[in-house]
Protein backbone atom coordinates (compact mmCIF):
# COMPACT_ATOMS: atom_id res chain seq x y z
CA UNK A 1 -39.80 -13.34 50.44
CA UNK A 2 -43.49 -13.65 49.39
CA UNK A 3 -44.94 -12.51 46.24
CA UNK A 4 -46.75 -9.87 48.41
CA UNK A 5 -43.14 -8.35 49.17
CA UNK A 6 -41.58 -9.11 45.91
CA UNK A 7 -40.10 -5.39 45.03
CA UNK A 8 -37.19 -5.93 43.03
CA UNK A 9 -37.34 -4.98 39.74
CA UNK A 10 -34.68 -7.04 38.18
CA UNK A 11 -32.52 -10.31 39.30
CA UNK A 12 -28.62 -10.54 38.50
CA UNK A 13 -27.25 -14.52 39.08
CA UNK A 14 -22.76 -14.49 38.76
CA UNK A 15 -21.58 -11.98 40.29
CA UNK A 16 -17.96 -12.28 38.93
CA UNK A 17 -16.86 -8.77 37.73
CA UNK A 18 -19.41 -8.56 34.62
CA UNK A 19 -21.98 -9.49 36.63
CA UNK A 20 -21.21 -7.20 39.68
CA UNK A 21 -20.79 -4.50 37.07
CA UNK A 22 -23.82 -5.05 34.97
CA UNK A 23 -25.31 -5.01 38.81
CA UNK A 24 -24.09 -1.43 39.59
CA UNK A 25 -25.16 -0.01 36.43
CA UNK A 26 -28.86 -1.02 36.58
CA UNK A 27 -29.04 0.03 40.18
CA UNK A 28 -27.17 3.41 39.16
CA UNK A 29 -30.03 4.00 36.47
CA UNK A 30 -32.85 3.52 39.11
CA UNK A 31 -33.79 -0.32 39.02
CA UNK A 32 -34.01 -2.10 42.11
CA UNK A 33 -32.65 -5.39 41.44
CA UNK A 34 -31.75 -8.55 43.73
CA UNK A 35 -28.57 -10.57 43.26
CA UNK A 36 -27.11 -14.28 43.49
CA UNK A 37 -24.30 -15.71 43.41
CA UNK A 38 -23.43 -19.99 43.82
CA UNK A 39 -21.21 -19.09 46.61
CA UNK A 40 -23.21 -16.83 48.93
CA UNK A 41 -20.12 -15.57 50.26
CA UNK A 42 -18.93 -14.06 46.76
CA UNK A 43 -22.86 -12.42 47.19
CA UNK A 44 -22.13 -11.16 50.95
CA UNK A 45 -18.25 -9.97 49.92
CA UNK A 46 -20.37 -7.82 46.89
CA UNK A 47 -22.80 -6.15 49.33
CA UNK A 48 -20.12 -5.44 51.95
CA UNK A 49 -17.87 -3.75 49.88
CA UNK A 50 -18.99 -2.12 46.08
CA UNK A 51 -22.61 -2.23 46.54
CA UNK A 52 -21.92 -0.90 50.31
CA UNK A 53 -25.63 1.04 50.74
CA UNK A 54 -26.59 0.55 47.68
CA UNK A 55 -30.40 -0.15 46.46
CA UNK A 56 -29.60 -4.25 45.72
CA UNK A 57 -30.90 -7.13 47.81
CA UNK A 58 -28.96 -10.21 48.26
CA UNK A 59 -30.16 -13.89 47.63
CA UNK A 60 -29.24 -16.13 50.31
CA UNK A 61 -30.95 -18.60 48.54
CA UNK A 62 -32.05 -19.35 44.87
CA UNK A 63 -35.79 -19.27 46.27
CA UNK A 64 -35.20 -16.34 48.68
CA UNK A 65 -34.16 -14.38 44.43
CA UNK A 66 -36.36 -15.62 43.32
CA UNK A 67 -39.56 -14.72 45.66
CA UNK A 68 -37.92 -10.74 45.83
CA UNK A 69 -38.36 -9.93 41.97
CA UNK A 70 -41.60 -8.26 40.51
CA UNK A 71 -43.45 -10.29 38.03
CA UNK A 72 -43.21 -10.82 35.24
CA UNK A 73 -39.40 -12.03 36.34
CA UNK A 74 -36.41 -10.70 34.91
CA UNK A 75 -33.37 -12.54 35.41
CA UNK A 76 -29.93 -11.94 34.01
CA UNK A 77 -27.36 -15.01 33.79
CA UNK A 78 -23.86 -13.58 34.29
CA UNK A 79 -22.32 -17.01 34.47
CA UNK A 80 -19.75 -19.03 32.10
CA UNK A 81 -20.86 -20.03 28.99
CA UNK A 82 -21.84 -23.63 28.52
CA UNK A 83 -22.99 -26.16 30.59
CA UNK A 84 -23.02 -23.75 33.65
CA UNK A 85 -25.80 -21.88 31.91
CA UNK A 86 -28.05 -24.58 31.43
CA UNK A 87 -27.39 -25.76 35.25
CA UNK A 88 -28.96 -22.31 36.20
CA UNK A 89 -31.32 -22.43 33.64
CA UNK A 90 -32.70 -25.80 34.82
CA UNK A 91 -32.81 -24.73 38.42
CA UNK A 92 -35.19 -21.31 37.87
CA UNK A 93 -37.07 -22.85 35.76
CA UNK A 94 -38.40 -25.25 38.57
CA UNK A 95 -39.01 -21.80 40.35
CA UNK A 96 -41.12 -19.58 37.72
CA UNK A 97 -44.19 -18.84 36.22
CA UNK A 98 -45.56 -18.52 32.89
CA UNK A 99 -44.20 -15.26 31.15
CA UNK A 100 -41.51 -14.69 33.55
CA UNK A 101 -37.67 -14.22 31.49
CA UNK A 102 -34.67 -15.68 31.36
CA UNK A 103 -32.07 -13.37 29.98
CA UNK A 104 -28.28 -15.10 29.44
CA UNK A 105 -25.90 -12.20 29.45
CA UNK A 106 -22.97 -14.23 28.94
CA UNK A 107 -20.87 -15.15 25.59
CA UNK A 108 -22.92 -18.27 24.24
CA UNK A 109 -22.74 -20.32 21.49
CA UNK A 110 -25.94 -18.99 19.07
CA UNK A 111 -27.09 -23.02 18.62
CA UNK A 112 -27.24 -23.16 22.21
CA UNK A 113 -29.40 -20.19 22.71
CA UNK A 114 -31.47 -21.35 19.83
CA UNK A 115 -31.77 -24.64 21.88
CA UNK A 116 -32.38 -22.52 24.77
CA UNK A 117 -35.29 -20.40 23.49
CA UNK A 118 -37.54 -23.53 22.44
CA UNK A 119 -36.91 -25.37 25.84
CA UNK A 120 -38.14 -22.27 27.70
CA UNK A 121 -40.37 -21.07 25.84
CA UNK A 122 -42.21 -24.73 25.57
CA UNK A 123 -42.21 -24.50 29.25
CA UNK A 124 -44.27 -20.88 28.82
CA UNK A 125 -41.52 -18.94 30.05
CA UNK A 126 -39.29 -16.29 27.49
CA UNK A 127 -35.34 -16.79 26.70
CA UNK A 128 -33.60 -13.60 25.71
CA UNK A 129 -29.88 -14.54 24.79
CA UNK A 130 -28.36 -11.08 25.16
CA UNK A 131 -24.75 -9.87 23.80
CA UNK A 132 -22.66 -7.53 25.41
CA UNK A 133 -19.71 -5.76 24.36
CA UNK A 134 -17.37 -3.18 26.18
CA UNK A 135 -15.79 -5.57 28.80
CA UNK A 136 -15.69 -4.86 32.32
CA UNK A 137 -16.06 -0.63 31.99
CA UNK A 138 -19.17 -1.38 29.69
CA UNK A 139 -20.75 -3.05 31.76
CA UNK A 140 -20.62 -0.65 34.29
CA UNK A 141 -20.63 2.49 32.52
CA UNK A 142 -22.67 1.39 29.29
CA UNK A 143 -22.05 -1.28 26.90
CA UNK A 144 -23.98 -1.74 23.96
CA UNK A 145 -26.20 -4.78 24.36
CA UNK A 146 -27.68 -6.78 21.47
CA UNK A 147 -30.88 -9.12 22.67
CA UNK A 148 -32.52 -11.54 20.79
CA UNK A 149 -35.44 -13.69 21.86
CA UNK A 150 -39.27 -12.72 21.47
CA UNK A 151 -39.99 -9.19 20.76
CA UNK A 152 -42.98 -8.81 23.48
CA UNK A 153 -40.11 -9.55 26.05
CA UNK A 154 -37.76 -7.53 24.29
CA UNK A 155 -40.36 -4.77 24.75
CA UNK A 156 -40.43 -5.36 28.42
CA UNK A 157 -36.95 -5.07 29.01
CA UNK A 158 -36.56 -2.32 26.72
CA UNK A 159 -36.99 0.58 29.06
CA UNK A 160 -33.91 -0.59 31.52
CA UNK A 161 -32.08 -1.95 28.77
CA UNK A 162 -32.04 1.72 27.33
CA UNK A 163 -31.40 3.02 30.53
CA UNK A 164 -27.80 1.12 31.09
CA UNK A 165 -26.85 0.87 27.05
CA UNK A 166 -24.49 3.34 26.00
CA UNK A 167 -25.73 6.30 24.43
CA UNK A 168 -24.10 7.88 20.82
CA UNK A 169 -25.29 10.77 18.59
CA UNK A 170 -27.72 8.34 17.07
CA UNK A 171 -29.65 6.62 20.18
CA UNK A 172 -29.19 4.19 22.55
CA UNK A 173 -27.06 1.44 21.50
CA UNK A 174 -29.38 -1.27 21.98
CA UNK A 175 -32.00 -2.85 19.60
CA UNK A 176 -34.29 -5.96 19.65
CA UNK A 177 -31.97 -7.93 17.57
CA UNK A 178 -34.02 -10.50 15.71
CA UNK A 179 -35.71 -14.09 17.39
CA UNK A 180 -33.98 -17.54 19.37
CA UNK A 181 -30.38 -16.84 18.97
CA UNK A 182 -29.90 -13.95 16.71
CA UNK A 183 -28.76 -11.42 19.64
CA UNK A 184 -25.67 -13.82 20.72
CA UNK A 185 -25.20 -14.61 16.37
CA UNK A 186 -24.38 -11.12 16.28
CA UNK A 187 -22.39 -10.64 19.83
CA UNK A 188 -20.39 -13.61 17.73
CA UNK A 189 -19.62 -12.05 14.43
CA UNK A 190 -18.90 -8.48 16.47
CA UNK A 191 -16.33 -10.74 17.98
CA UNK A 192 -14.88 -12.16 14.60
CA UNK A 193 -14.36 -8.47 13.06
CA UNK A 194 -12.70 -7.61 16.34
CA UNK A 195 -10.23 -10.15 15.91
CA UNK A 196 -9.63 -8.49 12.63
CA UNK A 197 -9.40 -5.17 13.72
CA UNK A 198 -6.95 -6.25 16.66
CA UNK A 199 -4.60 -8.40 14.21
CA UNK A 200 -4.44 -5.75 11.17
CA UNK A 201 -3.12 -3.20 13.83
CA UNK A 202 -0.83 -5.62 15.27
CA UNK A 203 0.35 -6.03 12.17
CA UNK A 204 0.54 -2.53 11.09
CA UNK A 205 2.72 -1.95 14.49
CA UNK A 206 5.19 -4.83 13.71
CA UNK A 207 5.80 -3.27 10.35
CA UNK A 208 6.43 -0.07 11.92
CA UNK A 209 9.04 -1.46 14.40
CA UNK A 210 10.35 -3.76 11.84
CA UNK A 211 10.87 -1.76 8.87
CA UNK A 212 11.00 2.09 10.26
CA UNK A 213 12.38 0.49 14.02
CA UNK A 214 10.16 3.15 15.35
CA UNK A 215 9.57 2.83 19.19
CA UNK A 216 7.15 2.31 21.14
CA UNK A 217 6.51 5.78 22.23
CA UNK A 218 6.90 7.02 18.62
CA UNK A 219 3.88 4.91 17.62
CA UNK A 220 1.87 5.93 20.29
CA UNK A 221 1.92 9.38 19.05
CA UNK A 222 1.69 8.07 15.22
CA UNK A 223 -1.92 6.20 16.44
CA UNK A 224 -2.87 8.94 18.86
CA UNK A 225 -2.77 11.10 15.55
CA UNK A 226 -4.81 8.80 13.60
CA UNK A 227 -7.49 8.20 16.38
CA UNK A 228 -8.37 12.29 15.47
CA UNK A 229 -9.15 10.71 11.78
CA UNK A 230 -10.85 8.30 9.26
CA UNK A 231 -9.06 5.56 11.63
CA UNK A 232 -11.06 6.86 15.17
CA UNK A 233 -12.04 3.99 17.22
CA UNK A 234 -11.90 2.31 20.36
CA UNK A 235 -8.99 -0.05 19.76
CA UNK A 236 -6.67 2.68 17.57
CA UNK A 237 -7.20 4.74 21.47
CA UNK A 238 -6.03 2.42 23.53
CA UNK A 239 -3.41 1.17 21.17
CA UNK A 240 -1.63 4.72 21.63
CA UNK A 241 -2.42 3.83 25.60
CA UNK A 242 -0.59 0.40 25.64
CA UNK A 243 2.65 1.63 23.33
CA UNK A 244 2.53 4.75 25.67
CA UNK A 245 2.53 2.95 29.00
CA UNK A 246 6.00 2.38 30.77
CA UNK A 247 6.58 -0.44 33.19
CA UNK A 248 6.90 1.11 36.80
CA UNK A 249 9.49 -1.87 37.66
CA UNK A 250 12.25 -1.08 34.67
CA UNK A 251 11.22 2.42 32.99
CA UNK A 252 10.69 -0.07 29.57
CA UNK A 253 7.63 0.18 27.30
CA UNK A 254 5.21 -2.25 28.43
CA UNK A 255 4.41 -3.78 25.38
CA UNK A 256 8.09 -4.60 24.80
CA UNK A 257 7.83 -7.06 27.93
CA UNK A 258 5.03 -8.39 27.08
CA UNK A 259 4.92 -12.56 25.69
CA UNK A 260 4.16 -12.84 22.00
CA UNK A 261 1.45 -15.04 22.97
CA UNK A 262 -2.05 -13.89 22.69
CA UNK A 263 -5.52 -16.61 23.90
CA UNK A 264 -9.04 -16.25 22.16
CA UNK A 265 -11.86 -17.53 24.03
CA UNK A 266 -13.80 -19.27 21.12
CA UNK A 267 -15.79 -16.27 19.64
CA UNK A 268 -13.18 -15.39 17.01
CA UNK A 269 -13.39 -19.66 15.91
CA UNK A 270 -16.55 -19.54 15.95
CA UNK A 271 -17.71 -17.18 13.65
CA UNK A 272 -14.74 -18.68 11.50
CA UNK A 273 -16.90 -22.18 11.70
CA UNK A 274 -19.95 -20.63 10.97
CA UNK A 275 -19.03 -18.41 8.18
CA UNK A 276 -17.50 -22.20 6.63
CA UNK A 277 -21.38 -23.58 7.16
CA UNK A 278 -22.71 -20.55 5.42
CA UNK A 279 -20.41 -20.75 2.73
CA UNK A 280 -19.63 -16.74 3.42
CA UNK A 281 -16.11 -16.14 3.28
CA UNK A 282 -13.91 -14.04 6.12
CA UNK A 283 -10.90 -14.53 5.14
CA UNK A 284 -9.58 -11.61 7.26
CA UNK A 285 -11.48 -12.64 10.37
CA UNK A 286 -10.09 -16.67 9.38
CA UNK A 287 -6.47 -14.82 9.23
CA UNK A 288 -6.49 -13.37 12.89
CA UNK A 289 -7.86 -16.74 14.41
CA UNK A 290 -4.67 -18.55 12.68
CA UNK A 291 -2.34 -15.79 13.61
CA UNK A 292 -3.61 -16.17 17.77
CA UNK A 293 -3.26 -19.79 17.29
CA UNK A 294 0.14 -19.28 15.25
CA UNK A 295 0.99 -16.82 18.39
CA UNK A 296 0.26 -19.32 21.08
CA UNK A 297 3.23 -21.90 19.65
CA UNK A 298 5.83 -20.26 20.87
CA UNK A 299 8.24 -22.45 22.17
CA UNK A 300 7.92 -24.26 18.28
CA UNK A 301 8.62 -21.07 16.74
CA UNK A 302 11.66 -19.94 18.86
CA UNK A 303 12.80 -23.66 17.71
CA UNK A 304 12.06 -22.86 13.80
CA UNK A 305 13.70 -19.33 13.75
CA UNK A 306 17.20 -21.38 14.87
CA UNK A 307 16.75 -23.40 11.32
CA UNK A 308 13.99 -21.34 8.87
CA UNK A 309 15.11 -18.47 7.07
CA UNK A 310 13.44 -15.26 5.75
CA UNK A 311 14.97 -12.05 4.00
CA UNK A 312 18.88 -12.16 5.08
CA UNK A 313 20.02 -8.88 7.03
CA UNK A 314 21.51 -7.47 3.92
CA UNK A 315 18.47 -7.94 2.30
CA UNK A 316 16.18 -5.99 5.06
CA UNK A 317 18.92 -3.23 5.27
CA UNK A 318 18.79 -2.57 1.51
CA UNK A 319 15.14 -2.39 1.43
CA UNK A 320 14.62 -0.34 4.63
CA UNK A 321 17.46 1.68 4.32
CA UNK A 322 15.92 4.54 2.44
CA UNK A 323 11.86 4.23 3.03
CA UNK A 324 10.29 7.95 3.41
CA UNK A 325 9.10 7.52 6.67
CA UNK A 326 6.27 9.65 6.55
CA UNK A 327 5.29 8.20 2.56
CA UNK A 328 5.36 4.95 4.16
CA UNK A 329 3.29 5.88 7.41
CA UNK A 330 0.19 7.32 4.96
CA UNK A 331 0.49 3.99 3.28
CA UNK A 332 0.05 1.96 6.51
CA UNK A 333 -2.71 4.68 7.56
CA UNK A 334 -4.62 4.28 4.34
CA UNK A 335 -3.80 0.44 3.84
CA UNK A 336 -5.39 -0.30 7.56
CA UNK A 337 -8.31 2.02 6.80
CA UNK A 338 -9.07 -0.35 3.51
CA UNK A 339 -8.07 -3.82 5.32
CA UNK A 340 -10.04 -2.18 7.82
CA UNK A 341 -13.14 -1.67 5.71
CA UNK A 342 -12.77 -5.35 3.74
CA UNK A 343 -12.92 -6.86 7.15
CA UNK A 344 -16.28 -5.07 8.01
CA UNK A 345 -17.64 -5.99 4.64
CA UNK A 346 -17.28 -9.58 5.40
CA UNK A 347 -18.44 -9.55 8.73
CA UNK A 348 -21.64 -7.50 7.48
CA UNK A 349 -22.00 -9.86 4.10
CA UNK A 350 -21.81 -12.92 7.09
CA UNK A 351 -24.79 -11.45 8.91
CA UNK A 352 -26.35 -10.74 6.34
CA UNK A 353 -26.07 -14.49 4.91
CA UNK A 354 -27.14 -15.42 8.83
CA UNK A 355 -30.06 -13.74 8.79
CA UNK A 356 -31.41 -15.31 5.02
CA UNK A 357 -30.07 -18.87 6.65
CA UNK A 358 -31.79 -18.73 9.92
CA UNK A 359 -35.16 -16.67 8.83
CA UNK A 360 -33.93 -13.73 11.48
CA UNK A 361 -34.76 -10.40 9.13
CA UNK A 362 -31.70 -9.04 11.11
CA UNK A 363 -31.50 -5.15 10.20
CA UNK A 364 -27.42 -4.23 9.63
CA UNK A 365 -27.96 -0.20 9.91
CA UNK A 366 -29.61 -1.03 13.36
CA UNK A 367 -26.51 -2.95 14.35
CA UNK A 368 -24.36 -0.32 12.40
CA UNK A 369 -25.83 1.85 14.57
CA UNK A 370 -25.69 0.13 17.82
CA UNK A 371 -22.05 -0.80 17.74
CA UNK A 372 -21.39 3.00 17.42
CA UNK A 373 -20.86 2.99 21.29
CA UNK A 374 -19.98 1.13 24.20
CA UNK A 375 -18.85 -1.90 22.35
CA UNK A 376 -14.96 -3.22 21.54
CA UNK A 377 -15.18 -2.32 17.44
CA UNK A 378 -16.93 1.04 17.98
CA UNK A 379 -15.47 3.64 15.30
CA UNK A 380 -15.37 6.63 13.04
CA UNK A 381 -16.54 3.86 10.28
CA UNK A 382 -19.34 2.78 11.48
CA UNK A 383 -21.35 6.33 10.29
CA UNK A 384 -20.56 5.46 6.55
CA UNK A 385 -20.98 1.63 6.94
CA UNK A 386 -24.75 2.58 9.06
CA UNK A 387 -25.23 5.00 6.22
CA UNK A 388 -25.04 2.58 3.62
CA UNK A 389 -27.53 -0.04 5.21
CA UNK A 390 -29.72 2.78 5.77
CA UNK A 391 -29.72 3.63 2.51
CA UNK A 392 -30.13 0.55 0.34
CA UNK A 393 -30.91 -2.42 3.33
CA UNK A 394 -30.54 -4.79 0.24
CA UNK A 395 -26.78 -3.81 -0.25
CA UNK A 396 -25.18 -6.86 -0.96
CA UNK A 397 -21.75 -5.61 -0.15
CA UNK A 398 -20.49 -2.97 1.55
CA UNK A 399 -17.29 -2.95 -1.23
CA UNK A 400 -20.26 -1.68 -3.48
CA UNK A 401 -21.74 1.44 -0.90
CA UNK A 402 -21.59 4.62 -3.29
CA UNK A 403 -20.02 6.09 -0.26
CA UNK A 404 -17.22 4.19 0.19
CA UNK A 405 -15.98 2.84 -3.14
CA UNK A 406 -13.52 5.94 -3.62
CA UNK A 407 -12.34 5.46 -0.27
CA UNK A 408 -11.90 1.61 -0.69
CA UNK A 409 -10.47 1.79 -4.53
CA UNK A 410 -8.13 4.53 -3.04
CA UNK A 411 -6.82 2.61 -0.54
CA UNK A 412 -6.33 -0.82 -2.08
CA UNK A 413 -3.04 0.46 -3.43
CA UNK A 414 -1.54 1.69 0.11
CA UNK A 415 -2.61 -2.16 1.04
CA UNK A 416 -0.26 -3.52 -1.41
CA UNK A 417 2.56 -1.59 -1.11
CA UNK A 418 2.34 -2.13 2.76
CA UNK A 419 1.78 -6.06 2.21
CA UNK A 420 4.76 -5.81 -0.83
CA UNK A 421 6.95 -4.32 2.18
CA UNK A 422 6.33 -6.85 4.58
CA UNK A 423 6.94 -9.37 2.60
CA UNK A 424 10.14 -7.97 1.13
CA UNK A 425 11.64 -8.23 4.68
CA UNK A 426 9.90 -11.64 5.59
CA UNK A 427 7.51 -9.88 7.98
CA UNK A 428 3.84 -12.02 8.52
CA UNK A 429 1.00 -9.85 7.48
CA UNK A 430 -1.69 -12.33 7.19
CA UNK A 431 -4.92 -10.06 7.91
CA UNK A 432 -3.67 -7.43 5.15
CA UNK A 433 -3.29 -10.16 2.51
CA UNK A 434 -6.55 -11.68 3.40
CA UNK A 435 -8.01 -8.13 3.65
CA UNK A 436 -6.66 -7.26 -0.02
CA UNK A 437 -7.23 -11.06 -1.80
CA UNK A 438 -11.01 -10.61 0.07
CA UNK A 439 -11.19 -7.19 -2.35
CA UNK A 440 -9.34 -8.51 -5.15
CA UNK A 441 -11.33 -12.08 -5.89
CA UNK A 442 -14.27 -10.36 -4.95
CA UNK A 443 -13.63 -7.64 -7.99
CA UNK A 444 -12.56 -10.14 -10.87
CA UNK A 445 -15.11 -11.06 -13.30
CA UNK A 446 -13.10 -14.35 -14.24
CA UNK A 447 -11.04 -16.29 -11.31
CA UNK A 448 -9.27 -19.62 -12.30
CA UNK A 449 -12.35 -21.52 -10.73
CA UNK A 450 -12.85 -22.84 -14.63
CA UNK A 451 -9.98 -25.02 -14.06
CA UNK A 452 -10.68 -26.43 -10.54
CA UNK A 453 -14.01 -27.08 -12.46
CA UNK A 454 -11.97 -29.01 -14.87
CA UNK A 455 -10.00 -30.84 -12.75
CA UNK A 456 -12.98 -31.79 -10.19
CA UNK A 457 -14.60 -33.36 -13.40
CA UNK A 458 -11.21 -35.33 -14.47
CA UNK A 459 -11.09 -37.31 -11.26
CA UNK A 460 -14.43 -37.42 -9.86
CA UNK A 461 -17.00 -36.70 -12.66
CA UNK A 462 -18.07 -33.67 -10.96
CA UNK A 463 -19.92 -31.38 -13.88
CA UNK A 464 -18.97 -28.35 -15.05
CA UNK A 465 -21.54 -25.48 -16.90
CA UNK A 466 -19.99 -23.73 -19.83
CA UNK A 467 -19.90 -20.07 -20.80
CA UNK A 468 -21.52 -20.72 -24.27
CA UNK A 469 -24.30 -22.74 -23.91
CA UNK A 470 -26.56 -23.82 -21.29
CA UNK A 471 -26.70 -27.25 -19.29
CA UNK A 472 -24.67 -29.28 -17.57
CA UNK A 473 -21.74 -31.43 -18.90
CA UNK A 474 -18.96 -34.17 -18.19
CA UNK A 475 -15.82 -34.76 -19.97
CA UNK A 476 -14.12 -38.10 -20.57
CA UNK A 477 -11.04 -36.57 -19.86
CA UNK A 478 -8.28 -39.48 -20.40
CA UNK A 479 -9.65 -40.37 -23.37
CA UNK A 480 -10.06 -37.18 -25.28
CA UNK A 481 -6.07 -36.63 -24.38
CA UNK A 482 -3.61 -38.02 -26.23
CA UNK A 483 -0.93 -40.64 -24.86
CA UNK A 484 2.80 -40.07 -25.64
């Protein structure tokens, strides 16, 4: 199609189901857009059947896309992350003109969207590495979408990128992120606190079949009632929904068929690996990337229980025999709310670290704000946790927000009667632990870090300060100790 026909306002390339989805949703909202697809009959299968009549062109070819979009050129990379990416990339970029965008939709590592961004933009084009959250529904229906690249493209895009966001009480939930690859940083680190979330529930359910041998329908009512409280979110909702669900074939809960196996797709690791770089500790986050990988050696563990022991059955009996159910459920509700919180603190105190680091000026009540809707983590908490970045943008903590420190002091003792439980009956709560020692380190004036000073000094002349006088010092160890 010539530039004289070129009518479509927007260009969609992978059209597996985020991509089709992400499709629908911009043509719903009144965009006229043109997709492609490698495999034009995956393109052809799209328009015959979903977008049946529907106001979107198809690509035969990567030129014939091309030539149909408006200029400047929008295009959105729905495509795998990695080396697929930059095999598109280098293809349009053969095709376009100065000032025309490049938007990668997909879950990318930040470095390689940093990597991306000076490439194009040295070429004169504009890279926009754009997050989104809220899986295969969001993308259709609204997810919330966090792009980061230059703000004059950002300012292009914004007016569609409103249109198909999800909306909340407080705006659209989309925001010009920060520059290079600040937008997929923070589609990274939403990732790492939804491991956490997903693992300290997980772990709050095995308690409550383990210790109160609730089933599963009796927990989907216990988080259907929390979801109308402090606890409301996304993944307390469709918690209730799984333990609910019955298996049409056998009449069973679901969830009770289901492997003990769960996969991660690199997000979760990665923020662990960049929060080590950073020197900005997640401990929580860390804890749920162990406990997938822990979860994926199955056949190993099956092989250990035979041999390793925990808490023998008279043990369990005599500590679970006479819990008050209900004293113990407000525990786990109020101990989950404060992991909860912990989690978010270090996920926030990681951007914020990011966004000194990399020179990004990232605002945290804007992605407070932003992750109130659409996205996997959206909840009840983020008002207080938006709030408090509002507030004071310099808060270094969100342990420390005036409006949460009753709420978090309050609940730090539910979180160790629920982890003292567990561990009583040999049940593996490592997100609550990490959650609570994350809270606890961070609120002691004086950890033990004098003698790991110490010993660092014995055996490799390390340095140490002291607390009564200023400079720096070494200790010949060996021979200010006396020999017996």
């Amino acid at each position: 199609m010539s530039d004289g026909q070129a009518s479509r306002h927007v260009g969609v390339i992978g059209l597996a189901v985020m991509g089709e989805n992400l499709a629908l949703n911009i043509e719903r909202n009144g965009f006229p857009i043109a997709v492609f697809n490698r495999t034009y009959e995956r393109t052809d299968a799209f328009i015959q059947n979903k977008a049946q009549g529907l106001n979107i062109a198809p690509g035969q070819t990567i030129q014939e896309f091309v030539g149909s979009l408006e200029r400047p050129r929008r295009i959105i990379i729905m495509v795998k992350a990695g080396a697929p990416v930059d095999a598109v990339i280098a293809e349009l970029t053969a095709l376009l003109d100065k000032g025309d965008m490049i938007i990668d939709g997909g879950n990318s590592f930040f470095l390689d969207s940093e990597r991306r961004s000076k490439e194009i933009e040295a070429k004169g084009l504009r890279f926009v590495g754009m997050g989104i959250s809220g899986g295969e529904e969001g993308a259709l229906w609204g997810p919330s979408l966090m792009p980061g690249g230059p703000k004059e493209a950002y300012d292009i895009l914004e007016p569609m990128l409103i249109a198909i966001s999800a909306k909340t009480d407080a705006g659209p939930c989309v925001t010009h992120i920060g520059p290079g690859g600040a937008g997929h940083y923070v589609k990274m680190v939403h990732n790492g606190i939804e491991y956490g979330d997903m693992q300290l529930i997980a772990e709050t359910y095995d308690i409550m079949r383990r210790a109160l041998k609730l089933t599963a329908p009796e927990m989907a009512d216990i988080f259907s009632k929390w979801n109308e409280g402090p606890l409301a979110s996304y993944l307390i909702e469709i918690t209730a929904e799984v333990l609910a669900f019955d298996d049409p074939d056998t009449g069973m809960p679901l969830v009770d068929l289901i492997l003990d196996t769960a996969e991660q797709k690199g997000t979760g690791r990665w923020t662990s690996q960049n929060a080590l770089e950073l020197a900005s500790p997640i401990p929580t986050i860390d804890a749920a990337v162990f406990a997938r990988t822990m979860s994926s050696m199955k056949a190993k563990r099956v092989t250990a229980s035979e041999v390793l022991h925990g808490p023998d059955d008279e043990t369990i009996a005599r500590v679970t025999e006479n819990l008050d159910r209900d004293g113990i459920l407000a525990e786990l509700e109020s101990g989950l709310l404060f992991a909860k919180i912990s989690s978010y603190a270090q996920g926030m105190a990681l951007l914020r670290a990011a966004s000194q680091t990399y020179d990004w000026n990232l605002n945290l009540a804007e992605i407070a704000r932003i992750w109130k809707g659409g996205c996997i983590i959206r909840a009840k908490l983020l008002d207080p946790i938006r709030h408090a970045f509002g507030e004071n943008p310099e808060l270094e903590n969100l342990l420390l927000a005036p409006d949460l420190i009753d709420r978090v002091n309050a609940g730090a003792g539910a979180c160790r009667h629920v982890v003292s439980l567990a561990r009583a009956i040999g049940v593996p709560v490592p997100a609550h632990s990490a959650s609570l020692d994350y809270f606890d380190s961070y609120r002691t004036a004086n950890l033990p870090a004098n003698l790991t000073q110490g010993q660092r000094d014995y055996f490799g002349a390390h340095t140490y300060r002291r607390i009564d006088r200023e400079g720096i010092f070494h200790t010949e160890w060996a021979a200010a100790v006396p020999t017996t």
